[in-house]
Protein backbone atom coordinates (compact mmCIF):
# COMPACT_ATOMS: atom_id res chain seq x y z
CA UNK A 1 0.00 0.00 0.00
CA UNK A 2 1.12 3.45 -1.18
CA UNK A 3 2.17 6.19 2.02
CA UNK A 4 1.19 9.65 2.28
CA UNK A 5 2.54 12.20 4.18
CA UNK A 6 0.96 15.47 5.07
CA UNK A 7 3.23 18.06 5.66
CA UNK A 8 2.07 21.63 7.63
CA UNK A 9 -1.02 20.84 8.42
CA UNK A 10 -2.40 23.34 10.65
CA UNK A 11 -3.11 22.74 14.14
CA UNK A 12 -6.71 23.19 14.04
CA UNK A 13 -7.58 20.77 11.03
CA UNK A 14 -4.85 18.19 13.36
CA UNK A 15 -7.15 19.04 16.57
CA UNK A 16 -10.66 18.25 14.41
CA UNK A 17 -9.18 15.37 12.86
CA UNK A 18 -8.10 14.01 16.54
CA UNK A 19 -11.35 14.41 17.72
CA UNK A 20 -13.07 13.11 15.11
CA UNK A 21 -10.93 10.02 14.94
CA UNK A 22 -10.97 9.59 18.86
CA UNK A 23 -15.01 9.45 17.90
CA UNK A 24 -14.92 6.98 15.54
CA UNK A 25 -12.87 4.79 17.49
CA UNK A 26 -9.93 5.02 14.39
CA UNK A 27 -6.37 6.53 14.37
CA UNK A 28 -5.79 9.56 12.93
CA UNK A 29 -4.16 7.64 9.77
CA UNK A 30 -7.37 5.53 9.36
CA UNK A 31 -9.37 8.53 9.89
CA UNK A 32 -7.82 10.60 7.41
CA UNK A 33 -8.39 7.67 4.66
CA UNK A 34 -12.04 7.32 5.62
CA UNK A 35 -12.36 10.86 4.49
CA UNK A 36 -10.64 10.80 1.42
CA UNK A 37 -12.42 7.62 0.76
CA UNK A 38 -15.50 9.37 1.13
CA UNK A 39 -14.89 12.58 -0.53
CA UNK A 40 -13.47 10.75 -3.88
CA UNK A 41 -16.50 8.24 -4.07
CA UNK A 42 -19.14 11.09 -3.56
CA UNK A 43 -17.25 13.13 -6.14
CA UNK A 44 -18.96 15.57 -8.50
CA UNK A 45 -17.28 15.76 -11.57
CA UNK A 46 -18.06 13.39 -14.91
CA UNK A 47 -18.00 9.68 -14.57
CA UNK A 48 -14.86 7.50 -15.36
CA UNK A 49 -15.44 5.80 -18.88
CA UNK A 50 -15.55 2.39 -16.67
CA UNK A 51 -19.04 3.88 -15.09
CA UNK A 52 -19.77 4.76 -18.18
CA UNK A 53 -19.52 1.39 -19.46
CA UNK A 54 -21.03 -0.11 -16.24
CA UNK A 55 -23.97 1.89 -16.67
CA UNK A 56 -24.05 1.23 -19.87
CA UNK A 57 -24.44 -2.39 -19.47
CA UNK A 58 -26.29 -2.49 -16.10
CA UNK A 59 -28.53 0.19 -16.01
CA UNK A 60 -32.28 0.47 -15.84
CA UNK A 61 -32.34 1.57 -19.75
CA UNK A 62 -29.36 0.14 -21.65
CA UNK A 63 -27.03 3.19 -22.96
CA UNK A 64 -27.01 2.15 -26.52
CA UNK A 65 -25.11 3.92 -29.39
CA UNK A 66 -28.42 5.78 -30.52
CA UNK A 67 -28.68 7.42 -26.99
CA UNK A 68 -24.69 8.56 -27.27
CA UNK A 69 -25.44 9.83 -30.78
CA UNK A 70 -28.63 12.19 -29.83
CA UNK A 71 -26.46 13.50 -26.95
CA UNK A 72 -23.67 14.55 -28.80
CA UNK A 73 -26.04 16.18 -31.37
CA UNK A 74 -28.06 18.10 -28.81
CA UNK A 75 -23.86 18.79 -27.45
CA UNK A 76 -24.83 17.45 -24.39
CA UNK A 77 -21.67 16.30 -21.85
């Protein structure tokens, strides 16, 4: 597993992140990956072309080509 090392992180975000480690019962390294976790999986931007292609082949309507051709006539993202 890849490290990460934070490096002058202020002493309030340190204090929060204690407390809300001591809270969860974690250490401030699990803690600090439950967040990240969380913020990349509840992301905002466009889906990866693997959702895409999830959705594509799981979803309640099928994403066929025809769909992906009227959106990128009507220059839809």
């Amino acid at each position: 597993m890849s490290g990460l090392l934070i490096k002058e992180l202020p002493k309030d975000l340190h204090r929060r992140l204690r407390l809300r480690a001591k809270a969860s019962h974690r250490s401030l390294g699990r803690e600090a990956l439950v967040i990240i976790q969380e913020a990349l999986n509840d992301r905002a931007g466009p889906p990866t072309l693997m959702e895409v292609d999830q959705l594509r082949q799981k979803g309640a309507q099928p994403l066929t080509d025809a769909i992906l051709e009227a959106a990128r006539k009507d220059r839809r993202p």
